[in-house]
Protein backbone atom coordinates (compact mmCIF):
# COMPACT_ATOMS: atom_id res chain seq x y z
CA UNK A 1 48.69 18.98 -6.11
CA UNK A 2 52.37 20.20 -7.41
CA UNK A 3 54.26 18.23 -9.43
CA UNK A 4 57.46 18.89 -10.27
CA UNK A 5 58.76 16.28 -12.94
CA UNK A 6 62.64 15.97 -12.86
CA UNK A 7 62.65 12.92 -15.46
CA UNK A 8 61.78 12.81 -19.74
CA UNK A 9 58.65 10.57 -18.73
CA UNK A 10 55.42 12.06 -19.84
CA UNK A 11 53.09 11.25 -16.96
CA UNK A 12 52.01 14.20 -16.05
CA UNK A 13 47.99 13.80 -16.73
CA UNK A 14 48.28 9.81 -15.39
CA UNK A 15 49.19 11.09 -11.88
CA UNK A 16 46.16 13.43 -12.34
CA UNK A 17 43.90 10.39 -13.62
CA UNK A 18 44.97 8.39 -10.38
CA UNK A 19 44.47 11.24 -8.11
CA UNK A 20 40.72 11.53 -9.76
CA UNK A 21 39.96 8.02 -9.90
CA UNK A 22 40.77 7.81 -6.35
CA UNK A 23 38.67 10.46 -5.47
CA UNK A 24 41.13 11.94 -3.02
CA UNK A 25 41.75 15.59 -2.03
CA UNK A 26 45.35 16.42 -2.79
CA UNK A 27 45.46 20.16 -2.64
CA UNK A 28 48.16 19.94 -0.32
CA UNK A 29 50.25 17.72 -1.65
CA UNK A 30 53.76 18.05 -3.38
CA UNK A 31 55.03 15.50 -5.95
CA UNK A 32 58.42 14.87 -7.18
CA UNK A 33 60.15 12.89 -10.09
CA UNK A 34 63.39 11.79 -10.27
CA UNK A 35 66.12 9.45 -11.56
CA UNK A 36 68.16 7.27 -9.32
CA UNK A 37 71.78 8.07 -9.28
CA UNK A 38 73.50 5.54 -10.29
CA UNK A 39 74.91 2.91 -8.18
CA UNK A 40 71.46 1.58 -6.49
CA UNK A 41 70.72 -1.99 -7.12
CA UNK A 42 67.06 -0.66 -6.72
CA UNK A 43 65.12 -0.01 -9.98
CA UNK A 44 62.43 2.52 -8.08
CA UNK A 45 61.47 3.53 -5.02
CA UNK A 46 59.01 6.04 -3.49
CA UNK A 47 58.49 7.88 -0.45
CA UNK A 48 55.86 9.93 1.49
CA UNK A 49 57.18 12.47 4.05
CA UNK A 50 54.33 13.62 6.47
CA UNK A 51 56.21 16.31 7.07
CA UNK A 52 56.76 18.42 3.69
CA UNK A 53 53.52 16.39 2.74
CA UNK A 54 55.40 15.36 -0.41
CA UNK A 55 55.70 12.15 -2.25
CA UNK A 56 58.63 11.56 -4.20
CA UNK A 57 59.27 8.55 -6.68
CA UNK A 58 62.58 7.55 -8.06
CA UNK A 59 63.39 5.43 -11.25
CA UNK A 60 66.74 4.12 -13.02
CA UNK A 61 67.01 5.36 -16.35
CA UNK A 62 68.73 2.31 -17.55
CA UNK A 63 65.98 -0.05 -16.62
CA UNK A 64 65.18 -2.73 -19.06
CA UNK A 65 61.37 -3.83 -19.69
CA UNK A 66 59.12 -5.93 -18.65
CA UNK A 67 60.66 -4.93 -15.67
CA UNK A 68 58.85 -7.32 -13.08
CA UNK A 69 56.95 -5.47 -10.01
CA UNK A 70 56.31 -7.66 -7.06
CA UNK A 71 53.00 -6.61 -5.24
CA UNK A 72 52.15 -7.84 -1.40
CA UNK A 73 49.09 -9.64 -1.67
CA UNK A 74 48.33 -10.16 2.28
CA UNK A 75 48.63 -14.19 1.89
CA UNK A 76 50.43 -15.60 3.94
CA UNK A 77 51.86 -20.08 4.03
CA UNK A 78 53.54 -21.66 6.90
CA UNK A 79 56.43 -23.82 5.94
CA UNK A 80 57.08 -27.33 7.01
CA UNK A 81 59.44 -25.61 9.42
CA UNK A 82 57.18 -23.55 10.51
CA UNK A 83 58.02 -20.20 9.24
CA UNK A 84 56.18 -18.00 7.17
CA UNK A 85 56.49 -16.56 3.52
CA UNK A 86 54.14 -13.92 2.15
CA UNK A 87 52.63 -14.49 -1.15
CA UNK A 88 53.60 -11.91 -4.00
CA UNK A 89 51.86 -11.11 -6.95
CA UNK A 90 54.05 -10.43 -10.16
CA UNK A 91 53.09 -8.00 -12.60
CA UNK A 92 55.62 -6.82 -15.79
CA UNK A 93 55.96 -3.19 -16.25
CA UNK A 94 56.06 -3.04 -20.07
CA UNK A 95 57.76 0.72 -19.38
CA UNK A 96 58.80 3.69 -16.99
CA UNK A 97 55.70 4.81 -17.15
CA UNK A 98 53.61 1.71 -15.58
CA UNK A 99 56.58 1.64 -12.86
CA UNK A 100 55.83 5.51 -11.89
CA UNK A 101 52.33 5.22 -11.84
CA UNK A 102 52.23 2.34 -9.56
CA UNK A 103 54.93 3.50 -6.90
CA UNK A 104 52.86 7.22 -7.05
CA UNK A 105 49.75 5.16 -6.00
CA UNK A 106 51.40 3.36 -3.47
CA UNK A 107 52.25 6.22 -1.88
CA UNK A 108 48.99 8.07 -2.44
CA UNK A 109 47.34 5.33 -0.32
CA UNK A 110 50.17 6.61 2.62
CA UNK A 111 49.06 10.21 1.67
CA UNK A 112 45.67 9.16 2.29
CA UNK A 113 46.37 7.06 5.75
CA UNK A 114 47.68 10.34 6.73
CA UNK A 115 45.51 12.91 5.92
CA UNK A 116 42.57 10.47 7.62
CA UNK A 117 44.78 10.33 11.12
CA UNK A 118 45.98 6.60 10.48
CA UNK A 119 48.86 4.89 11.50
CA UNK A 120 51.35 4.89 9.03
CA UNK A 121 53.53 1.42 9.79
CA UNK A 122 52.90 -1.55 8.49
CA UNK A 123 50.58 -0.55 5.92
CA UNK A 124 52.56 -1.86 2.63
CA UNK A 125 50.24 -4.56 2.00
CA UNK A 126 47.71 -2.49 1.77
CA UNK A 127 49.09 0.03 0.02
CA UNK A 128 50.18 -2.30 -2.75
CA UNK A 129 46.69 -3.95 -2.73
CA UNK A 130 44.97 -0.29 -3.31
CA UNK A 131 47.56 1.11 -6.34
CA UNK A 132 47.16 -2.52 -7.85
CA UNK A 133 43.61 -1.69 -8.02
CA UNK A 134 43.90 1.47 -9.60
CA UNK A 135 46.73 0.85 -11.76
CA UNK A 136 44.26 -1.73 -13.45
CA UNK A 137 41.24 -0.51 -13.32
CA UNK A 138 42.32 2.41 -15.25
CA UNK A 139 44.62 0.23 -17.91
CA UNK A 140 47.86 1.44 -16.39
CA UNK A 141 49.07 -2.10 -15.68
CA UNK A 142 47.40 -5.58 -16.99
CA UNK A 143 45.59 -7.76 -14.15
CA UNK A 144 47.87 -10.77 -13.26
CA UNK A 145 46.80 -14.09 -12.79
């Protein structure tokens, strides 16, 4: 794995801890780091191209923390009206960090759909469900209620 870090956030060895806890073969893969210009109402966002075989994350530098993360859970309630809402799981990001670490699992889990021969739509869910795992079982982010 090549990472090229574009932001001031130490996180270098974290992606590294993810990549080994996951037990995944990423010898292949590029990684990039970068701000969001300014402008985007998003706070982060990440990416996997199956093309370049890269996965790039992007965070606003003038975030303010907790910074609230809302992770798919799978649940899903009917309304009286009979239409559907998903259930989402809210974690705070107590910094950048947390926030990068998270989205780069995320997107390892895509990685990972690929590199098996999966189809890669419609798999958010459970790419949210496998980086929440991660991200707690190795202290990155506190387990929610």
């Amino acid at each position: 794995m090549r990472i090229r870090n574009l932001t001031d956030i130490d996180i270098y060895q974290t992606l590294w801890d993810i990549v080994a806890h996951a037990r995944m073969n990423t010898k292949d893969l590029q990684v990039r780091l970068v701000w969001i210009r300014g402008g985007s109402f998003r706070g982060y966002s990440g990416h996997y191209s199956t093309k370049d075989n890269q996965i790039v994350v992007r965070i606003r530098k003038d975030l303010t923390y907790p910074y609230p993360l809302q992770i798919a859970t799978g649940e899903w309630f009917e309304n009286t009206d009979g239409s559907f809402f998903q259930i989402y799981r809210k974690v705070l990001a107590k910094n950048a960090k947390q926030i990068l670490a998270f989205v780069f699992a995320h997107e390892l889990s895509h990685y990972n759909d690929h590199k098996l021969g999966y189809n890669l739509r419609y798999k958010q869910t459970k790419s949210d469900k496998f980086s929440y795992k991660i991200c707690t079982e190795l202290r990155l982010l506190e387990p929610s209620n």
